[in-house]
C-alpha atoms as a PDB file:
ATOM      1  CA  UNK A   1     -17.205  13.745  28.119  1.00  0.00           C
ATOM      2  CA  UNK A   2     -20.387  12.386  28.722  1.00  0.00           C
ATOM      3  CA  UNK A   3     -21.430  15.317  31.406  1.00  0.00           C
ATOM      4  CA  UNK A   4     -20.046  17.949  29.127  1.00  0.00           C
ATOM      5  CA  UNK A   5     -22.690  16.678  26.266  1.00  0.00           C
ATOM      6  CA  UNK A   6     -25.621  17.202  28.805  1.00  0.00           C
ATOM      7  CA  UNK A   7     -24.032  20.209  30.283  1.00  0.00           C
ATOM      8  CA  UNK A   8     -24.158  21.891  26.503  1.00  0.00           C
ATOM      9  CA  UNK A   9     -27.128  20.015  25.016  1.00  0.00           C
ATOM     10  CA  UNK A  10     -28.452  24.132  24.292  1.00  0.00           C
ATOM     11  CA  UNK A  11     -25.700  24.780  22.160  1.00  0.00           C
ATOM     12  CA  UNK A  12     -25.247  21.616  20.155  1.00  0.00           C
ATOM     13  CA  UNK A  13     -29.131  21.648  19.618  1.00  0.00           C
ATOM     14  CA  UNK A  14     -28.862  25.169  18.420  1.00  0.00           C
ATOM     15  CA  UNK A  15     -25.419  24.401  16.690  1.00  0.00           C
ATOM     16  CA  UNK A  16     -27.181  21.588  14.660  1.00  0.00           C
ATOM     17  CA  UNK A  17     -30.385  23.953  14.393  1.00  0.00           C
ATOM     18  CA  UNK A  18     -32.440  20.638  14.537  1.00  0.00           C
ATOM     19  CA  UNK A  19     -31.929  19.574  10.960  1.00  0.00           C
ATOM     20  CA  UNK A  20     -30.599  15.944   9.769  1.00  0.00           C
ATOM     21  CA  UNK A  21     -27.788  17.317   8.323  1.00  0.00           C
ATOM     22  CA  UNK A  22     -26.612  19.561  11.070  1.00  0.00           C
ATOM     23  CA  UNK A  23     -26.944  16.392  13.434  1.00  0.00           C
ATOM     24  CA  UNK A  24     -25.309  14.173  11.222  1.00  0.00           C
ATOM     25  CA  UNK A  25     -22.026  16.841  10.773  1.00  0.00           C
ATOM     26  CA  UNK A  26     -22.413  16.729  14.856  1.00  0.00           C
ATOM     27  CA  UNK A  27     -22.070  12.879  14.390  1.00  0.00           C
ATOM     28  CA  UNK A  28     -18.965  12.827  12.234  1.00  0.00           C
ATOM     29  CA  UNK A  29     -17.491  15.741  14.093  1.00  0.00           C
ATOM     30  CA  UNK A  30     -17.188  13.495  17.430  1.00  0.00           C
ATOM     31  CA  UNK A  31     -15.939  10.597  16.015  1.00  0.00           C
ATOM     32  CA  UNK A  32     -12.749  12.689  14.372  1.00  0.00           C
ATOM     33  CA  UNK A  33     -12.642  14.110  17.935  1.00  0.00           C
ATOM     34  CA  UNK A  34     -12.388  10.134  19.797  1.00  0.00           C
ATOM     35  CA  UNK A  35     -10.371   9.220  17.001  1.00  0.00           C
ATOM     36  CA  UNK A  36      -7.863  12.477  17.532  1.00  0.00           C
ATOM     37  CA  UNK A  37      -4.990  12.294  20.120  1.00  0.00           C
ATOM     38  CA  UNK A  38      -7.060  14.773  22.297  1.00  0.00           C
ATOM     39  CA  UNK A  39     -10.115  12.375  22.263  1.00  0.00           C
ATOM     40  CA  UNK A  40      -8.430   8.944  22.205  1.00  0.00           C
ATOM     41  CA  UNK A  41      -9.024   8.363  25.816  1.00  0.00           C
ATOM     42  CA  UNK A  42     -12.485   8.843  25.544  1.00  0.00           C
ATOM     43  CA  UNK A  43     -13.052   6.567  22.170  1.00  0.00           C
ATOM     44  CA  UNK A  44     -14.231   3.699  24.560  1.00  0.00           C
ATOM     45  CA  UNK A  45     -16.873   5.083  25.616  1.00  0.00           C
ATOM     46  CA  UNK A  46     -17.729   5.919  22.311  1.00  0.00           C
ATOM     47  CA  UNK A  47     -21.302   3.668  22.694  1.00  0.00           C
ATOM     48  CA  UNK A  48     -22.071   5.411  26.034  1.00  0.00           C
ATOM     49  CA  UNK A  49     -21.697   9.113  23.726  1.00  0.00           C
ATOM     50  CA  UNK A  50     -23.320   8.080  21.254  1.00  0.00           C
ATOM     51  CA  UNK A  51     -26.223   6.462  23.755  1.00  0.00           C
ATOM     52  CA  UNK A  52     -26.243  10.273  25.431  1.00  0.00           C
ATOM     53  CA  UNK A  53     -26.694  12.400  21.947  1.00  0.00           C
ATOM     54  CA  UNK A  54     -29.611   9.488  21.677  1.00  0.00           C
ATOM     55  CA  UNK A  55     -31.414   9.959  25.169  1.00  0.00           C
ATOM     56  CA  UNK A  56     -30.835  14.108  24.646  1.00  0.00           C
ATOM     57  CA  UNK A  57     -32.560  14.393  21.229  1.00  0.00           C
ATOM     58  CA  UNK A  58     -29.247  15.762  20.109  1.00  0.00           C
ATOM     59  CA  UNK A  59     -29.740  13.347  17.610  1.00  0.00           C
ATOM     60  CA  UNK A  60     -32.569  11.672  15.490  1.00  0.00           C
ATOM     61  CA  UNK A  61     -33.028   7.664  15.082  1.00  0.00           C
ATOM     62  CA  UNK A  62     -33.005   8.094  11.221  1.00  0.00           C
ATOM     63  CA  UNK A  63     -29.722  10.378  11.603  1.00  0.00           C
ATOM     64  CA  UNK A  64     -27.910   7.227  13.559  1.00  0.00           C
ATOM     65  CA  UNK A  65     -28.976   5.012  11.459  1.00  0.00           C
ATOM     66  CA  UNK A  66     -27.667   6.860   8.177  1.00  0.00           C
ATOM     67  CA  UNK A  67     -24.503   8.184   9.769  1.00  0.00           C
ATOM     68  CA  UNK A  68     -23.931   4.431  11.143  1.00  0.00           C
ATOM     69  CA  UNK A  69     -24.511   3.279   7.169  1.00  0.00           C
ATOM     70  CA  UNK A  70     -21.813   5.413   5.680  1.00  0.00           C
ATOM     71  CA  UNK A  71     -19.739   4.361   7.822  1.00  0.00           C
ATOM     72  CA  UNK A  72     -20.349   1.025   7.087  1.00  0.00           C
ATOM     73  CA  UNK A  73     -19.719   2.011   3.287  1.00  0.00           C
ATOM     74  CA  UNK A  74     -16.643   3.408   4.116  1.00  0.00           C
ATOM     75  CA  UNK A  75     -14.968   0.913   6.207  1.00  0.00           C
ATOM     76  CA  UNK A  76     -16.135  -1.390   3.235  1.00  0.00           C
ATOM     77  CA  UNK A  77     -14.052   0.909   1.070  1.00  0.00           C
ATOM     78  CA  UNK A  78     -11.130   1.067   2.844  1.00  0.00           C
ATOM     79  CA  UNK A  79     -10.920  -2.383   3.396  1.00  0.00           C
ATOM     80  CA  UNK A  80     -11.447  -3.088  -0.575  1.00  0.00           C
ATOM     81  CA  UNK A  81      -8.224  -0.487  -1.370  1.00  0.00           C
ATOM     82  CA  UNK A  82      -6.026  -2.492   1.135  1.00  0.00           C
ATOM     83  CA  UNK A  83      -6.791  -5.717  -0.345  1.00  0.00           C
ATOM     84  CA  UNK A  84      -6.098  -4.226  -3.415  1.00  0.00           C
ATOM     85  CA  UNK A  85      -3.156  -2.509  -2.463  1.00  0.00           C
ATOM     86  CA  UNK A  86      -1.809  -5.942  -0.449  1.00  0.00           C
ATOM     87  CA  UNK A  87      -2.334  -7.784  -3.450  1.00  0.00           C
ATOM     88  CA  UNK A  88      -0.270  -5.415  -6.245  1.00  0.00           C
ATOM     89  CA  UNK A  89       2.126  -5.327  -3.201  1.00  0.00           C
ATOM     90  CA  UNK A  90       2.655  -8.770  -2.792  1.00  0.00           C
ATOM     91  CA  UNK A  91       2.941  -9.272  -6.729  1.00  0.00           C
ATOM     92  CA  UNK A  92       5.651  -6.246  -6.831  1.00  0.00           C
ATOM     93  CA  UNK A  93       7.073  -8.317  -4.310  1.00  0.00           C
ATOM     94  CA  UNK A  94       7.763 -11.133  -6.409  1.00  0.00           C
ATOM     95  CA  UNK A  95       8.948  -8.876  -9.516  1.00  0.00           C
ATOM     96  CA  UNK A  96      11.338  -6.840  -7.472  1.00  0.00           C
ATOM     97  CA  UNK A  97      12.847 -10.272  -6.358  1.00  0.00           C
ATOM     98  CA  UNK A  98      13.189 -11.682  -9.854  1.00  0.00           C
ATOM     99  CA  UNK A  99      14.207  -8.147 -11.226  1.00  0.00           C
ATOM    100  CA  UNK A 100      16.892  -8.752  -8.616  1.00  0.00           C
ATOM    101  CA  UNK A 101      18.135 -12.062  -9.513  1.00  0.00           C
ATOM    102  CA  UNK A 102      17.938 -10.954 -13.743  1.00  0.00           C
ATOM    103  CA  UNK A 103      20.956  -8.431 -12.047  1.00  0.00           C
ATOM    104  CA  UNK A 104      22.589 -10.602 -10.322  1.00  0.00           C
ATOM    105  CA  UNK A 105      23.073 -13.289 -13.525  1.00  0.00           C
ATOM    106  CA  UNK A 106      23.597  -9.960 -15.932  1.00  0.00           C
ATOM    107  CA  UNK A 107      26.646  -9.122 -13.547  1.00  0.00           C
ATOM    108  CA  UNK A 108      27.871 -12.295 -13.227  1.00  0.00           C
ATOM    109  CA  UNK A 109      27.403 -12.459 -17.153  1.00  0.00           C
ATOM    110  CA  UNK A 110      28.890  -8.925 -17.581  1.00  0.00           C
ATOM    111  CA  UNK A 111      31.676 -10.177 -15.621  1.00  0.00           C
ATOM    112  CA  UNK A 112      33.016 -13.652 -17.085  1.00  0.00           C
ATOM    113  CA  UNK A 113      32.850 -11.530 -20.636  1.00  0.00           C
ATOM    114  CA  UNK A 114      35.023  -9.086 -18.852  1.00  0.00           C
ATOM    115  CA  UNK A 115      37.401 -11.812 -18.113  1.00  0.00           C
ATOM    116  CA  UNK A 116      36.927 -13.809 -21.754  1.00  0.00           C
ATOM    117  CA  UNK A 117      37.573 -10.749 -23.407  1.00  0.00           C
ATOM    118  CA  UNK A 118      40.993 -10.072 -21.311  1.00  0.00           C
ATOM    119  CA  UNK A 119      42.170 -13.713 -22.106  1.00  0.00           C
ATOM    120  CA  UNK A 120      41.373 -13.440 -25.417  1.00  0.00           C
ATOM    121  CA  UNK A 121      43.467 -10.056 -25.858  1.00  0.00           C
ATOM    122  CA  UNK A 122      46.411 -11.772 -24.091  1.00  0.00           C
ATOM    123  CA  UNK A 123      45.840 -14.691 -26.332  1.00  0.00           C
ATOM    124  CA  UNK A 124      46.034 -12.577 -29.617  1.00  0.00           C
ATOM    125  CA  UNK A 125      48.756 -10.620 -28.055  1.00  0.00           C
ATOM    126  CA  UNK A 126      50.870 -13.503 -28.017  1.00  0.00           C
ATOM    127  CA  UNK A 127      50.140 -14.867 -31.241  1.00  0.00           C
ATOM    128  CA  UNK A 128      51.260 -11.837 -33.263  1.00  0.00           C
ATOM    129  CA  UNK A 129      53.595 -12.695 -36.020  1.00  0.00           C
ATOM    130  CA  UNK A 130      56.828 -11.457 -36.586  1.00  0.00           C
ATOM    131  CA  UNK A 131      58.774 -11.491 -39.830  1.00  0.00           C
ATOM    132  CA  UNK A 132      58.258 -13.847 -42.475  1.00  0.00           C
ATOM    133  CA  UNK A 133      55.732 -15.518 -40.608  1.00  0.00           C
ATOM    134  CA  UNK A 134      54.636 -19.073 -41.727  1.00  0.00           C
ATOM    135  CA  UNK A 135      50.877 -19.809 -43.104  1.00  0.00           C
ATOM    136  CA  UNK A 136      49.888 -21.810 -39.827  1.00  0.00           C
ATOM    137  CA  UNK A 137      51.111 -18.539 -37.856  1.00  0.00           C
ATOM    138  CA  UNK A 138      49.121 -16.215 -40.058  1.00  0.00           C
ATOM    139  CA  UNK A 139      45.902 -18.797 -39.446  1.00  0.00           C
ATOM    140  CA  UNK A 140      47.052 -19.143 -35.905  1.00  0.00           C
ATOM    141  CA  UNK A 141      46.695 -14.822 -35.529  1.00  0.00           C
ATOM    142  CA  UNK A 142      44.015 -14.618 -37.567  1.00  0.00           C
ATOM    143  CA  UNK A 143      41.960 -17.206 -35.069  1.00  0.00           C
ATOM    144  CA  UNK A 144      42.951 -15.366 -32.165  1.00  0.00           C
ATOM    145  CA  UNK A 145      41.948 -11.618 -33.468  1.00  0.00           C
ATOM    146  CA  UNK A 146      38.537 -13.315 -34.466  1.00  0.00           C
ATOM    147  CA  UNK A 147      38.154 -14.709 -30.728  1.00  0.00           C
ATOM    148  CA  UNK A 148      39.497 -11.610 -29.795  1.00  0.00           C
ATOM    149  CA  UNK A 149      36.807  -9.747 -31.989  1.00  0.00           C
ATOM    150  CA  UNK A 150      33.994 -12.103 -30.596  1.00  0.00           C
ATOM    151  CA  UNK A 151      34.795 -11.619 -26.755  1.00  0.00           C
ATOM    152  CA  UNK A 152      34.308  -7.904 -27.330  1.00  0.00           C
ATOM    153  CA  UNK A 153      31.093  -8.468 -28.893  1.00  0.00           C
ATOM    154  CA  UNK A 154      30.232 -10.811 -26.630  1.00  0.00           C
ATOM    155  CA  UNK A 155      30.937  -8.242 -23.581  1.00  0.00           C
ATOM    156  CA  UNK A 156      29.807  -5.206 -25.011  1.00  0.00           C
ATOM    157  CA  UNK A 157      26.239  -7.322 -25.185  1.00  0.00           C
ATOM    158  CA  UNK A 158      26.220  -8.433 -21.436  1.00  0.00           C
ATOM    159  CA  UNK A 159      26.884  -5.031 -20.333  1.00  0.00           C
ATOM    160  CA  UNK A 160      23.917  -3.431 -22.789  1.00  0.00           C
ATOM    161  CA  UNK A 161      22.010  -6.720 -20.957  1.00  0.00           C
ATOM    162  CA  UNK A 162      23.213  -5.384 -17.923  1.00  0.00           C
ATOM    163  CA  UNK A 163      22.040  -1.783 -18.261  1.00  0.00           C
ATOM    164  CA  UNK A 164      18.591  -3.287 -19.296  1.00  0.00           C
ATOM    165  CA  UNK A 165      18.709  -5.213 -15.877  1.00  0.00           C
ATOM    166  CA  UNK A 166      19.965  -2.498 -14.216  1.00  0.00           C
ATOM    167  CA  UNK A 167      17.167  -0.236 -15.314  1.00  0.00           C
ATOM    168  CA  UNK A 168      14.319  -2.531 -14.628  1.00  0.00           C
ATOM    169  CA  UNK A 169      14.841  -2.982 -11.205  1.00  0.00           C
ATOM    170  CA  UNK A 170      15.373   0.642 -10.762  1.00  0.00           C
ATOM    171  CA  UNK A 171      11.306   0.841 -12.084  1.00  0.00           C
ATOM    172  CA  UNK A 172      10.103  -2.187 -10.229  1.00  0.00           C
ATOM    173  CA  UNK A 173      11.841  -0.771  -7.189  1.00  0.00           C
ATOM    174  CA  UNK A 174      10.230   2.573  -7.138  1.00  0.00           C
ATOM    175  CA  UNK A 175       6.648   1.005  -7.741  1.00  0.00           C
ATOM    176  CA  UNK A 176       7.672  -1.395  -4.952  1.00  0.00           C
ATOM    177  CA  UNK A 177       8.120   1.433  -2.618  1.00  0.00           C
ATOM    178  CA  UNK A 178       4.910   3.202  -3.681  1.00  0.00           C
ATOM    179  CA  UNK A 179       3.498   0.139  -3.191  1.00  0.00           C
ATOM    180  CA  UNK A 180       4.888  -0.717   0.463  1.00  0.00           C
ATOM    181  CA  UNK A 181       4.150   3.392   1.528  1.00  0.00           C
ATOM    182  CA  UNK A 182       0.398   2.531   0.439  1.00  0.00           C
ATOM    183  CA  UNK A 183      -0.004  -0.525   1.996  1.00  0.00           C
ATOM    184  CA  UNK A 184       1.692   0.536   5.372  1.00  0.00           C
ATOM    185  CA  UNK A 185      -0.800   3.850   5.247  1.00  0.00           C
ATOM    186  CA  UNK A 186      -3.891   2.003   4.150  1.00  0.00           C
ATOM    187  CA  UNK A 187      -2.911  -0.460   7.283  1.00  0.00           C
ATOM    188  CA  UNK A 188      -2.857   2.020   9.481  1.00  0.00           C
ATOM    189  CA  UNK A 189      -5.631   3.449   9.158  1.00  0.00           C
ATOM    190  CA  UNK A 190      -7.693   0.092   9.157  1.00  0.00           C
ATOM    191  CA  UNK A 191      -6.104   0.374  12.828  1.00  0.00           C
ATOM    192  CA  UNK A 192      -7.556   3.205  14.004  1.00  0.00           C
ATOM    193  CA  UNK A 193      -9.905   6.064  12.757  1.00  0.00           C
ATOM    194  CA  UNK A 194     -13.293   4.886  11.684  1.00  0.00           C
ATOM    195  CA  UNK A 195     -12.624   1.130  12.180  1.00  0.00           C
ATOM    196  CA  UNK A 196     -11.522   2.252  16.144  1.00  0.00           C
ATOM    197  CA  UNK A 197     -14.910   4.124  16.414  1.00  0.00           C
ATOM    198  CA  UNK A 198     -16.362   1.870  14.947  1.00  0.00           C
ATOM    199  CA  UNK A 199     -15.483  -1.121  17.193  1.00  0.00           C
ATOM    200  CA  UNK A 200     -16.126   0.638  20.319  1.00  0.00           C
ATOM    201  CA  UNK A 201     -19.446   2.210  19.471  1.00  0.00           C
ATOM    202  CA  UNK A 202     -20.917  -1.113  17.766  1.00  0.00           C
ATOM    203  CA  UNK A 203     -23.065  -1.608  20.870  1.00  0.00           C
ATOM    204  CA  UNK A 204     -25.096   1.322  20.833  1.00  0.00           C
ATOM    205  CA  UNK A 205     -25.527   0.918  16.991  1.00  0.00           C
ATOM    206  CA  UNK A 206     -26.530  -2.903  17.709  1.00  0.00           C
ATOM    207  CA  UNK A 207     -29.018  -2.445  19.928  1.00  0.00           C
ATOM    208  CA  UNK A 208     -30.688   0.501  17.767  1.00  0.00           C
ATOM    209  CA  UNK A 209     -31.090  -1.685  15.278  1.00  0.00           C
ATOM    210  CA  UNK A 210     -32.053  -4.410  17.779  1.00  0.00           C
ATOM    211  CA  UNK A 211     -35.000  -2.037  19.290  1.00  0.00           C
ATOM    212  CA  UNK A 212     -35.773  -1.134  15.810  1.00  0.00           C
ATOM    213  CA  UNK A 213     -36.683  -5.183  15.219  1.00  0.00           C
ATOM    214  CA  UNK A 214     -38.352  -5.163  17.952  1.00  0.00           C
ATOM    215  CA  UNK A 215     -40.420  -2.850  17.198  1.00  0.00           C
ATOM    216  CA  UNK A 216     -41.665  -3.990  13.939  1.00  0.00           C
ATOM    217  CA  UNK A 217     -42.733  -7.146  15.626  1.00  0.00           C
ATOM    218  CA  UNK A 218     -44.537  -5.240  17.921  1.00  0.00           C
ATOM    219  CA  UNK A 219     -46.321  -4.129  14.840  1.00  0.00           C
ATOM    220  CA  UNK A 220     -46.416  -7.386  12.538  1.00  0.00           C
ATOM    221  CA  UNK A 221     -48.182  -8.959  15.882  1.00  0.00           C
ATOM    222  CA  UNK A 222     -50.585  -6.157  16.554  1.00  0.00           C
END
């Protein structure tokens, strides 16, 4: 990589036409290249590159130093959106788990009114009256059909309850998965992309701004 970048200093010189903005697109244009599966193998090295564009001219100081910058900013960024997107995705966590459990008592609800509501039509079932029935069998049915009447109520409530449950999770759910996508993507690319160019070409970057000190002591003492 590196012999190729001396081999066509002409044409990235004239492809850059000298200007700061030229260089700096030639700057941002290698690192997607190391950070690409064609240039991975080469991302390494990425302080030695960089350290060649520098000794060619390819290149100015103030370019490096900008380009270096942004980068900065933008690792700064993306780390900012993943702590943001960690932290909605841990508290989605917590709602999708409670969402879950409001189901799981709404079911079991749902179900024992089910089963009220069954033993109270069996009940009222048995204490129909027949002929000539006498006052404490009339009270007797009429207690029953008003159980009866109050299981049903009772059921058709848990299973509105239920739908409600039901429903919620369905919306906590889907932001939890928006959530989780986000997080895993955001993750990702804190693993690789600028961070990974960033790591390996930290030394060249270091020690410009290292000779850059140095220099200004050179001038503060002089």
């Amino acid at each position: 990589m590196r012999k190729s970048l001396k081999a066509n200093k002409g044409l990235l010189a004239e492809a850059t036409k000298g200007t700061a903005a030229g260089q700096l697109a030639l700057l941002k244009a290698l690192q997607s290249w190391l950070v690409s599966p064609q240039g991975a193998n080469a991302c390494a090295n990425a302080a030695k590159i960089m350290e060649v564009l520098y000794d060619a001219d390819l290149a100015e100081e103030e370019v490096f130093t900008k380009f270096w910058a942004e980068l900065q900013a933008q690792l700064a960024r993306e780390d900012a959106e993943l702590a943001e997107a960690s932290a909605s995705f841990a508290t989605l966590t917590t709602d999708k788990a409670e969402a879950e459990e409001a189901v799981r008592l709404a079911d079991h609800e749902k179900s024992d009114a089910a089963w009220y509501e069954k033993q109270a039509e069996h009940h009222a079932q048995a204490m129909r009256c027949g002929g000539n029935p006498s006052k404490d069998d009339e009270a007797a049915e009429k207690a029953a059909l008003a159980e009866l009447k109050k299981c049903k109520q009772y059921h058709i409530q848990t299973s509105k309850v239920q739908v409600a449950r039901s429903k919620n999770l369905s919306e906590v759910s889907a932001e939890f998965e928006t959530s989780q996508r986000l997080v895993q993507q955001f993750t990702q690319r804190a693993a690789g992309g600028g961070m990974l160019f960033a790591k390996h070409a930290k030394p060249f970057f270091d020690w410009l701004a290292a000779d850059d000190d140095e220099e200004e002591e050179d001038v503060e003492v002089n």
